[in-house]
N, C-alpha and C. Protein backbone atom coordinates (compact mmCIF):
# COMPACT_ATOMS: atom_id res chain seq x y z
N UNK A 1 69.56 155.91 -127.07
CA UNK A 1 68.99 154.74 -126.43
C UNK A 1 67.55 155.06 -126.06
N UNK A 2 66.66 154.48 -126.63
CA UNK A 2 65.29 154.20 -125.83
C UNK A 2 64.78 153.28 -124.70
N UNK A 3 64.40 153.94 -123.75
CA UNK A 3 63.72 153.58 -122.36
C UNK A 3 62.21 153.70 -122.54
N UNK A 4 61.70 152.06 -121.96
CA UNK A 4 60.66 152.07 -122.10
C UNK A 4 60.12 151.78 -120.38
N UNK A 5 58.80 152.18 -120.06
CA UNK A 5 58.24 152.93 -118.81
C UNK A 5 57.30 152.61 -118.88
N UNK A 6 56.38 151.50 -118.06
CA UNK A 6 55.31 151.48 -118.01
C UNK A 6 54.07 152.83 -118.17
N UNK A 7 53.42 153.00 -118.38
CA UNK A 7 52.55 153.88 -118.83
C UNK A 7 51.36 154.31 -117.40
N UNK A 8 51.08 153.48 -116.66
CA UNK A 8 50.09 153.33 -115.53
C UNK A 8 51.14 153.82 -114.52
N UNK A 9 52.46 153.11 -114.07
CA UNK A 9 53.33 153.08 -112.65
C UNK A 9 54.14 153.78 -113.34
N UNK A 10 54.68 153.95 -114.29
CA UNK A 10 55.88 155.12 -114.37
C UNK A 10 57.02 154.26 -114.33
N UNK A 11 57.15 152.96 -113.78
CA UNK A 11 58.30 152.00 -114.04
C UNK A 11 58.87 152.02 -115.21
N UNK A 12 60.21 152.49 -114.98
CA UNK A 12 61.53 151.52 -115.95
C UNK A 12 61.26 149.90 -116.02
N UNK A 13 61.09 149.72 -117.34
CA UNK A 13 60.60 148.28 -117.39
C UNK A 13 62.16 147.47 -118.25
N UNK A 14 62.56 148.34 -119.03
CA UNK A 14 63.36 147.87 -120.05
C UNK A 14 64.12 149.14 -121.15
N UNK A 15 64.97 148.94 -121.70
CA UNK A 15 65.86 149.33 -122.61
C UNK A 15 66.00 148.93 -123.87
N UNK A 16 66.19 149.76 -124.88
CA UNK A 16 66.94 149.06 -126.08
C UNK A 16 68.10 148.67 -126.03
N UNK A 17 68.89 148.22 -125.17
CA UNK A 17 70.40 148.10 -125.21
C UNK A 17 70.28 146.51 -125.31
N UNK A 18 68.99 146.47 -124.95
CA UNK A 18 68.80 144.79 -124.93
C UNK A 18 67.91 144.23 -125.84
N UNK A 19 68.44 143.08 -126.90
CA UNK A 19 67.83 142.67 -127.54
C UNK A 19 66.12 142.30 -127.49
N UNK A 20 65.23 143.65 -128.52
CA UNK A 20 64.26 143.56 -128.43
C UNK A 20 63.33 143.51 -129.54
N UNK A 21 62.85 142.39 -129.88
CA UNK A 21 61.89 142.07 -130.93
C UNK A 21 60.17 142.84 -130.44
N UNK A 22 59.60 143.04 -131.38
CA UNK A 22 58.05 143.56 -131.64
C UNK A 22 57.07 141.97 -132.31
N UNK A 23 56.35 141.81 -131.45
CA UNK A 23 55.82 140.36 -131.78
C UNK A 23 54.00 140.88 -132.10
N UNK A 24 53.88 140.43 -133.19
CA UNK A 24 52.44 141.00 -133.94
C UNK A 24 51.81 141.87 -133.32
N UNK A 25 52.23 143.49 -133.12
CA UNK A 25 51.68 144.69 -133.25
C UNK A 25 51.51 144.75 -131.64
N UNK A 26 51.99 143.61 -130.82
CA UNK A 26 50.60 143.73 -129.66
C UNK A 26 52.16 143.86 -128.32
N UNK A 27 52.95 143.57 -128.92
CA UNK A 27 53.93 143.22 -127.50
C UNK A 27 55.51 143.07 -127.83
N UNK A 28 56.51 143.22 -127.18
CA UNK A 28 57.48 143.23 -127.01
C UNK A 28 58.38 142.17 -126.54
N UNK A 29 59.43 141.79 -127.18
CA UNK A 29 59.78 140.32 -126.58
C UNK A 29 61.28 141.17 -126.00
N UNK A 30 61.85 141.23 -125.28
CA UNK A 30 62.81 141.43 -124.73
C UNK A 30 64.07 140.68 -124.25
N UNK A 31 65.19 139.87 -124.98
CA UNK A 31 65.75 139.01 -124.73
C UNK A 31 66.91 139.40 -123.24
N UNK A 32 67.08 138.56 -122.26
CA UNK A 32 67.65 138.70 -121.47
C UNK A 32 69.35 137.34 -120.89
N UNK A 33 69.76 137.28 -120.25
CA UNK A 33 70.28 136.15 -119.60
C UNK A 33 70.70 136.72 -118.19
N UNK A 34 71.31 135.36 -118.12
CA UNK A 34 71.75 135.40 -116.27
C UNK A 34 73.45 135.82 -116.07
N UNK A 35 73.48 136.48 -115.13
CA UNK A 35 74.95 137.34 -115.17
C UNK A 35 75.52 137.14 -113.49
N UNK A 36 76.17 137.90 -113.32
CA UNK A 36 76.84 137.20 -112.12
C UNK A 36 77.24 138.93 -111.17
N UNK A 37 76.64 139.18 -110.66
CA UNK A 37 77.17 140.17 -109.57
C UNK A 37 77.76 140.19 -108.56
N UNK A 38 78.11 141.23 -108.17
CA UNK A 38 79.20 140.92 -106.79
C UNK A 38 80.44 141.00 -106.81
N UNK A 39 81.24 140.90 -105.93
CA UNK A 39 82.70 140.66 -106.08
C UNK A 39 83.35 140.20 -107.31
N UNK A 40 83.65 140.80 -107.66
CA UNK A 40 84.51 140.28 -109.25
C UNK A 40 85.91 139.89 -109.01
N UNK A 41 86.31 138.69 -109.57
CA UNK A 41 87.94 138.85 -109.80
C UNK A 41 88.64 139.14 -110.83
N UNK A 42 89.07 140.13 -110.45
CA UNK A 42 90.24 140.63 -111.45
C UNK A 42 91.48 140.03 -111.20
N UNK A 43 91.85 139.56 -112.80
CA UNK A 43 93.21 138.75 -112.58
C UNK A 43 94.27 140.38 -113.18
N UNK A 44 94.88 140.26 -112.21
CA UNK A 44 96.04 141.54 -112.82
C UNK A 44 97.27 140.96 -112.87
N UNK A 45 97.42 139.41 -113.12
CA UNK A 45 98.73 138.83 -113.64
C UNK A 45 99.88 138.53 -112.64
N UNK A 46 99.35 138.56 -111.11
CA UNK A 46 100.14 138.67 -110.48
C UNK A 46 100.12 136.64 -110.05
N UNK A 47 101.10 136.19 -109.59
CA UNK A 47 101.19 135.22 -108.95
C UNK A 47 101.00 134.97 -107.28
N UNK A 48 99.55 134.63 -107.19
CA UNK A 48 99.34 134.23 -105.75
C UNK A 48 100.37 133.66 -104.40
N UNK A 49 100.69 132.54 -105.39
CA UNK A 49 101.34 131.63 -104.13
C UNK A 49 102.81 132.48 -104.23
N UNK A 50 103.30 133.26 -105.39
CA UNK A 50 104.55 134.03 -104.89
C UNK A 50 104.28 135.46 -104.29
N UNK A 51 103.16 135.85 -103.94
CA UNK A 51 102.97 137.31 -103.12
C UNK A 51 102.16 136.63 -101.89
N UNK A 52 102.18 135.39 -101.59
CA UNK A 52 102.25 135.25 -100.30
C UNK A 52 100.68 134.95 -100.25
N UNK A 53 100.03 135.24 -101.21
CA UNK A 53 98.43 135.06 -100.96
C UNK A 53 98.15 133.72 -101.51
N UNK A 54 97.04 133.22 -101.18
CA UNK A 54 95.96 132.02 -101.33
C UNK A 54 95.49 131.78 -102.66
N UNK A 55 95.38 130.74 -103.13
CA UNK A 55 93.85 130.75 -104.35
C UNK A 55 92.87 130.62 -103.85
N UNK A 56 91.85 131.77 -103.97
CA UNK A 56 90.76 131.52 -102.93
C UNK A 56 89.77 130.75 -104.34
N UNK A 57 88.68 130.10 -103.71
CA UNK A 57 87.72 129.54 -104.35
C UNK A 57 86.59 130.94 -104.64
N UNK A 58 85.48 129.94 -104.71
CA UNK A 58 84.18 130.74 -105.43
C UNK A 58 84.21 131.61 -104.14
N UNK A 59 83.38 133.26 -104.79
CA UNK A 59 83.49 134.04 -104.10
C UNK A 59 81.99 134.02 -103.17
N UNK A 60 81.76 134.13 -102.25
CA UNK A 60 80.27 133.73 -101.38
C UNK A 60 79.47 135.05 -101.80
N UNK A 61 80.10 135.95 -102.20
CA UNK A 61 79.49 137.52 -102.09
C UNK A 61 78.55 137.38 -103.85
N UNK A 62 79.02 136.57 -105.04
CA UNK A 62 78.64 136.51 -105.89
C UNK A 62 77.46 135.73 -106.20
N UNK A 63 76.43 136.70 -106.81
CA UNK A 63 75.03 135.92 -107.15
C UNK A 63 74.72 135.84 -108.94
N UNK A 64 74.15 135.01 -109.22
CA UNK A 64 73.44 134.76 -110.40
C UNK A 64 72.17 135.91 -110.81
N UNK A 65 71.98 136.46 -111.69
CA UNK A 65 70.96 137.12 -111.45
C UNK A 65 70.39 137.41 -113.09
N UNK A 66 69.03 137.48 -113.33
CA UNK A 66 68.83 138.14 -114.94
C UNK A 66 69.24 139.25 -114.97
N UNK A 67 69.92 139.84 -116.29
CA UNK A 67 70.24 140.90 -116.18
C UNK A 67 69.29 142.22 -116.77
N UNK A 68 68.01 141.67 -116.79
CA UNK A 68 66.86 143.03 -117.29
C UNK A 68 66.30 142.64 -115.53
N UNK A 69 66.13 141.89 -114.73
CA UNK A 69 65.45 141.98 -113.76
C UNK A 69 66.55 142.73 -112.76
N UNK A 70 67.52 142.56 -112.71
CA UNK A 70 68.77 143.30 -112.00
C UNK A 70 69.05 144.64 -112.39
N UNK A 71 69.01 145.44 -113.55
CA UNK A 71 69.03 146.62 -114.03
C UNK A 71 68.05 147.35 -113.90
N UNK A 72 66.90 146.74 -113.89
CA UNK A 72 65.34 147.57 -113.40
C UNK A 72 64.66 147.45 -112.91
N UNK A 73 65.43 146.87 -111.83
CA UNK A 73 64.73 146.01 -110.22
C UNK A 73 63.49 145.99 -110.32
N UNK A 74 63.19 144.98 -111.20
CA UNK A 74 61.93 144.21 -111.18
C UNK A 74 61.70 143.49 -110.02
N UNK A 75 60.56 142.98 -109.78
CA UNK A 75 60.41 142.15 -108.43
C UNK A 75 59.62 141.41 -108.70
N UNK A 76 59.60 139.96 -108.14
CA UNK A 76 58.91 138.59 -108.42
C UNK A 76 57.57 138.78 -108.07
N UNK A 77 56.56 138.42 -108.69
CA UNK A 77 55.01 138.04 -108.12
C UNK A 77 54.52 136.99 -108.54
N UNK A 78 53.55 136.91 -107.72
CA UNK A 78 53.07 135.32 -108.41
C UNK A 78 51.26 135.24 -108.53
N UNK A 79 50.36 134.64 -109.37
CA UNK A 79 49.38 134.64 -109.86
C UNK A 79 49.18 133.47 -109.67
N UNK A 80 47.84 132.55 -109.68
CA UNK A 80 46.98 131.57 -109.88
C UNK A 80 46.55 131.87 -110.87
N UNK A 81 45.74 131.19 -112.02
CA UNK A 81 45.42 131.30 -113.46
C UNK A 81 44.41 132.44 -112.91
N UNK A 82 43.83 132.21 -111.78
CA UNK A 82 42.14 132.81 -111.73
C UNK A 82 42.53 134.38 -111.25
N UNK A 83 43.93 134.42 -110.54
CA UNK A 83 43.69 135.59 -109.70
C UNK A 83 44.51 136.60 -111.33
N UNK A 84 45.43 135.73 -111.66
CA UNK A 84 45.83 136.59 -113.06
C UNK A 84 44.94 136.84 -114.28
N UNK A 85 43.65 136.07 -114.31
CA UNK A 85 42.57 136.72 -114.94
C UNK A 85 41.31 137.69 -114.65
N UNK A 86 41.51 137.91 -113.18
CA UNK A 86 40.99 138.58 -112.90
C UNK A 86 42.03 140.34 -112.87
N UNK A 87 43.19 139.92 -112.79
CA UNK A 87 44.38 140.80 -112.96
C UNK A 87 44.49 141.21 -114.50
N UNK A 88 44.25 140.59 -115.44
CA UNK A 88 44.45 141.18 -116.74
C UNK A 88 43.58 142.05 -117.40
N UNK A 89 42.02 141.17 -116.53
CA UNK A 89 41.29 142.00 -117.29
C UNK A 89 41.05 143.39 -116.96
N UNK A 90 41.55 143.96 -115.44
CA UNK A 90 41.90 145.42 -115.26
C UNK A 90 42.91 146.18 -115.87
N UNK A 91 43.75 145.56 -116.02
CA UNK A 91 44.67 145.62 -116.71
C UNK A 91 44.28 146.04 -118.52
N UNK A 92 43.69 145.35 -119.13
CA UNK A 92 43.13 145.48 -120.12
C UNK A 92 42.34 146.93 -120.40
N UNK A 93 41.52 146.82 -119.14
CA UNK A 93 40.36 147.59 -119.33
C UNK A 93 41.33 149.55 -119.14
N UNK A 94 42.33 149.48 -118.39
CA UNK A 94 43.03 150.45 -118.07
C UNK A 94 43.68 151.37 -119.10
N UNK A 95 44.33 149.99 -119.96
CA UNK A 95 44.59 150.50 -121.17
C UNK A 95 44.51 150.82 -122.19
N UNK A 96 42.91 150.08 -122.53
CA UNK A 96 41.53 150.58 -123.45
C UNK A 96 41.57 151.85 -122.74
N UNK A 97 41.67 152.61 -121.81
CA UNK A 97 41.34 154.26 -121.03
C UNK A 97 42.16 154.98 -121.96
N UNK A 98 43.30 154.04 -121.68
CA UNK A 98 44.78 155.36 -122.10
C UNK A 98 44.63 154.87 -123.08
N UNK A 99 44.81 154.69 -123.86
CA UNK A 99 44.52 154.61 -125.52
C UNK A 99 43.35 155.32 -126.24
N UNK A 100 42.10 155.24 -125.36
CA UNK A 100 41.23 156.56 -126.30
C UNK A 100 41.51 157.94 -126.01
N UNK A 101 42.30 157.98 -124.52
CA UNK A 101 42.58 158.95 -124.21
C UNK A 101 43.24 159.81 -125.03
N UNK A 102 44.67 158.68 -126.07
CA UNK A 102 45.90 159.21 -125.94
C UNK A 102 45.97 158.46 -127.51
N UNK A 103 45.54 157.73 -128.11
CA UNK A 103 45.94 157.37 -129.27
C UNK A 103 44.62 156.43 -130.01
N UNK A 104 43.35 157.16 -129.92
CA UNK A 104 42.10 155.92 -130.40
C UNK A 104 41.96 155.45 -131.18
N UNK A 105 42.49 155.97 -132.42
CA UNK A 105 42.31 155.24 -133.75
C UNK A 105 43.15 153.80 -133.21
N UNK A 106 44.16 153.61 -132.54
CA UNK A 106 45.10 152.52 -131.94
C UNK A 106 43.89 151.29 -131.28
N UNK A 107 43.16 151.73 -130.72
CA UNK A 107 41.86 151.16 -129.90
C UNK A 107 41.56 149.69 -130.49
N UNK A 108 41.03 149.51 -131.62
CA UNK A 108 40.89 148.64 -132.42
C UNK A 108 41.36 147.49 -132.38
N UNK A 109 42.88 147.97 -133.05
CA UNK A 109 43.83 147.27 -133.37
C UNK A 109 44.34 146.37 -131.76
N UNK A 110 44.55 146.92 -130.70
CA UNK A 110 44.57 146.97 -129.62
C UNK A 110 44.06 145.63 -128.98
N UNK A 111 42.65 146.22 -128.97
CA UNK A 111 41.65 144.45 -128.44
C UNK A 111 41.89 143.58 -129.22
N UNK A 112 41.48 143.55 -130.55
CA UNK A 112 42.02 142.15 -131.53
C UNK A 112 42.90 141.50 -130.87
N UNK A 113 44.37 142.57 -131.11
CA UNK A 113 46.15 141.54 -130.81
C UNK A 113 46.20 141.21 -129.41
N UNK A 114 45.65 142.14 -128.21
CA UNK A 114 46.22 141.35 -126.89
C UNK A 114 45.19 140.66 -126.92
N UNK A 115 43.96 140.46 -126.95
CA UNK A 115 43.15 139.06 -126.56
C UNK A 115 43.68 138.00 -127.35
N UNK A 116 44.30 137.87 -128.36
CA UNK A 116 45.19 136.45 -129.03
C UNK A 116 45.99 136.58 -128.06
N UNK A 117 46.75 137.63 -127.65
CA UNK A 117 47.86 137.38 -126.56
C UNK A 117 47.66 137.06 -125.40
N UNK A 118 46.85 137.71 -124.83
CA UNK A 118 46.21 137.22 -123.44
C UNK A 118 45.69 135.83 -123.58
N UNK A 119 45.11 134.90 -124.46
CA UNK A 119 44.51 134.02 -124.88
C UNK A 119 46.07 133.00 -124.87
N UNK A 120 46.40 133.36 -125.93
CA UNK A 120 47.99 132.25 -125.47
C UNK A 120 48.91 132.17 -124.34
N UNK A 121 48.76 133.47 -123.45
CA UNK A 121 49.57 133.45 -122.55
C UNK A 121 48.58 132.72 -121.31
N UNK A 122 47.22 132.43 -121.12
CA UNK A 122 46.36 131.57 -120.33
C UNK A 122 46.90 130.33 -121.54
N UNK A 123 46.46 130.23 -122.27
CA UNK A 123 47.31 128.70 -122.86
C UNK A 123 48.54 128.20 -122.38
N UNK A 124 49.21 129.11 -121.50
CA UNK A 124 50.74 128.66 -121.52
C UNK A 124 50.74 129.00 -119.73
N UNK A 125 50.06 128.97 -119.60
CA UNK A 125 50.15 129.79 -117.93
C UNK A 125 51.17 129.88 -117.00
N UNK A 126 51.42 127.96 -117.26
CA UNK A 126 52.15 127.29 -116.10
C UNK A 126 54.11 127.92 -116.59
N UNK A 127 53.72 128.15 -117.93
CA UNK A 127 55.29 128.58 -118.27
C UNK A 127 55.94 130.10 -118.52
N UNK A 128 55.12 130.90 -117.44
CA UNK A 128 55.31 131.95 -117.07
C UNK A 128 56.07 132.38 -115.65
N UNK A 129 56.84 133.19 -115.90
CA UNK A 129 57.15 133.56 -114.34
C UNK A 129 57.04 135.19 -114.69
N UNK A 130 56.10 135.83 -113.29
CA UNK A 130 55.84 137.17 -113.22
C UNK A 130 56.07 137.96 -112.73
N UNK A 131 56.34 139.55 -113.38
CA UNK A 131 57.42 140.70 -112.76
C UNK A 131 56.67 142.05 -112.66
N UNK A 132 56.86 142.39 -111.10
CA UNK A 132 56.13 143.86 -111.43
C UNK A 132 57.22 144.89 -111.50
N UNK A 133 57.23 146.03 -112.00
CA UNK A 133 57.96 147.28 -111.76
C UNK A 133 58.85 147.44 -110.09
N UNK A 134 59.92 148.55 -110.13
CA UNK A 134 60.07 148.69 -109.19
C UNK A 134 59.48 148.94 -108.10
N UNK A 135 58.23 149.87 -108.09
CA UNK A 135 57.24 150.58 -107.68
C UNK A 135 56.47 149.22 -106.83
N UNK A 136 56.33 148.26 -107.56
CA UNK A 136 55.37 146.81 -107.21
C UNK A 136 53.63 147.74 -107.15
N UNK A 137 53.42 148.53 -108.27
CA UNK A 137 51.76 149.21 -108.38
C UNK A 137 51.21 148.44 -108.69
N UNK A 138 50.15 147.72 -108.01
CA UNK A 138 49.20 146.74 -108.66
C UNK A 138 48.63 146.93 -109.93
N UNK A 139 48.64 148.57 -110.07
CA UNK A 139 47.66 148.72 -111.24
C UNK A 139 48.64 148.65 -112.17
N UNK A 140 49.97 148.42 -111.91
CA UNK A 140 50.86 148.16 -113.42
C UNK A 140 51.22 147.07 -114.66
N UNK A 141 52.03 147.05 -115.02
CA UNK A 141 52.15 146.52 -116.14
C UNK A 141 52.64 145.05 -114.88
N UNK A 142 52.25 143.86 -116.15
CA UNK A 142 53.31 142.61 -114.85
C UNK A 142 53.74 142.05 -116.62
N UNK A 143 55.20 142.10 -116.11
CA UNK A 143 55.90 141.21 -117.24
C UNK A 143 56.15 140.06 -117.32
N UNK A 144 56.06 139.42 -118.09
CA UNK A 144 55.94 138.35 -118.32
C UNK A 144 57.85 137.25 -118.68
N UNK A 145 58.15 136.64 -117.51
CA UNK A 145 58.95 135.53 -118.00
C UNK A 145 59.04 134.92 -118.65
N UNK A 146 59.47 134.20 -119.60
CA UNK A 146 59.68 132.75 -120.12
C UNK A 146 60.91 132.28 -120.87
N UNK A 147 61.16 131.17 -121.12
CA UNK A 147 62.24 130.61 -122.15
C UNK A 147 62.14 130.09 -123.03
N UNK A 148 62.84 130.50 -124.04
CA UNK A 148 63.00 129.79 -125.53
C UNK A 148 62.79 128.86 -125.82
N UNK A 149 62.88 127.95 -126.99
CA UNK A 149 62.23 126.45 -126.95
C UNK A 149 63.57 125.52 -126.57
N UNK A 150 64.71 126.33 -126.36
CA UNK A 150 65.65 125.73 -126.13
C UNK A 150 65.98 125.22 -124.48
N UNK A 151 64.87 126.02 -123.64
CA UNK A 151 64.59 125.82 -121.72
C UNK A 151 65.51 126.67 -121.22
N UNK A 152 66.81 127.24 -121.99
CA UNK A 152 67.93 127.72 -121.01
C UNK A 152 67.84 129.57 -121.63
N UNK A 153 67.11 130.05 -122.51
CA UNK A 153 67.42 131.38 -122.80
C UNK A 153 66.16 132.09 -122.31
N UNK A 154 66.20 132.86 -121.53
CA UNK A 154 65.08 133.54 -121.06
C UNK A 154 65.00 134.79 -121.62
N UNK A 155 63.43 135.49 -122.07
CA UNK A 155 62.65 136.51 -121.99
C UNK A 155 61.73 137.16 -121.63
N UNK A 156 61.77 137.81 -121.61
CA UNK A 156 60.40 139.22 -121.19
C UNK A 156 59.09 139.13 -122.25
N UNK A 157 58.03 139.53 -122.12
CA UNK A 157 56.93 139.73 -123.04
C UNK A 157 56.48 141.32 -122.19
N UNK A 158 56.61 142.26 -122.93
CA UNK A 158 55.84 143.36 -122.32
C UNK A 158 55.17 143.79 -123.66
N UNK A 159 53.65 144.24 -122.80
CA UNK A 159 52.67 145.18 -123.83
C UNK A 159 52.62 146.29 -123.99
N UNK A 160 52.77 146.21 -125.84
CA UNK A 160 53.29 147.27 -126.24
C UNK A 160 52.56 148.71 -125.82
N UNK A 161 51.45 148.50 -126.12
CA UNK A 161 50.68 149.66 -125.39
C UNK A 161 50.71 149.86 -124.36
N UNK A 162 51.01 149.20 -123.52
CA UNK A 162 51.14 150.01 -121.62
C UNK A 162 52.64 150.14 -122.07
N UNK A 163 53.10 150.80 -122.77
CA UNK A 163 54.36 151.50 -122.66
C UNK A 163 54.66 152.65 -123.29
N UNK A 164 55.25 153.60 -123.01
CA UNK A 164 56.24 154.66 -123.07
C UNK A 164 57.69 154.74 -124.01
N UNK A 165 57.65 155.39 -124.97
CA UNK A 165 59.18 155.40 -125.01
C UNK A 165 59.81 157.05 -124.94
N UNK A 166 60.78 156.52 -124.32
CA UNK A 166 62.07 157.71 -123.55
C UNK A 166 63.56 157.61 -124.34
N UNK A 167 63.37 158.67 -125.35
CA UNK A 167 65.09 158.70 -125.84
C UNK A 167 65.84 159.29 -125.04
N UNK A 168 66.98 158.56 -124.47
CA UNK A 168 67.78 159.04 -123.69
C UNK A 168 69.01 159.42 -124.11
């Protein structure tokens, strides 16, 4: 299994265990859904009303939750177009560092694909919801929410270059 780790914060961002596409050289699409934690019922076949117990209803202890934001306790943030462009472009500029640092011939290729990406994802602004690492490091990676064209299947967008991979 590969674990991928933000590169700046050191955050667990994501896994291969979860459906993950590579979207033109520049980023990672990460498919996720919503799961249910908490108290579980286990049916072990027994009959309630003859062992004297109740049918209880919905359990209060059980929550809805994504299950890549629940596994790598991501945490919610939120941006204005202006304050997230002023956020990317450090962001940007951070990882133009680590890349000549650490892989330059990559450099190139690099600015081209995320400025189309950064460029569509300000095209789409309003249909983002945003995630930092456990850590919540400003200077980290922020992942990107959204849903399918279908409104109900949600994913991740993380960049490929602010990441790490960890065979585990």
């Amino acid at each position: 299994m590969l674990l991928y780790c933000d590169i700046i914060s050191g955050d667990e961002l994501f896994s291969d265990a979860y459906p993950v596409k590579e979207i033109d050289d520049v980023a990672y699409e990460v498919d996720c859904k919503m799961i249910q934690v908490g108290n579980v019922d286990v049916d072990i076949g027994a009959n309630p009303s003859a062992e004297g117990g109740e049918e209880e209803g919905a359990d209060e202890n059980v929550e809805t939750v994504n299950n890549v934001v629940y596994s790598f306790r991501l945490n919610p943030t939120s941006f204005d177009k202006k304050s997230y462009m002023v956020y990317i472009k450090g962001y940007m500029k951070a990882l133009k560092a680590k890349l000549q640092e650490k892989n330059p011939e990559r450099v190139p290729i690099f600015e081209k694909k995320a400025a189309g990406l950064v460029k569509n994802i300000l095209a789409n602004f309003k249909d983002f919801e945003f995630y930092t690492g456990e850590n919540m490091d400003p200077e980290g990676m922020v992942a990107l929410l959204n849903y399918r064209e279908d409104g109900v299947t949600p994913y991740f967008t993380f960049f490929k270059d602010g990441l790490t991979e960890t065979k585990l």
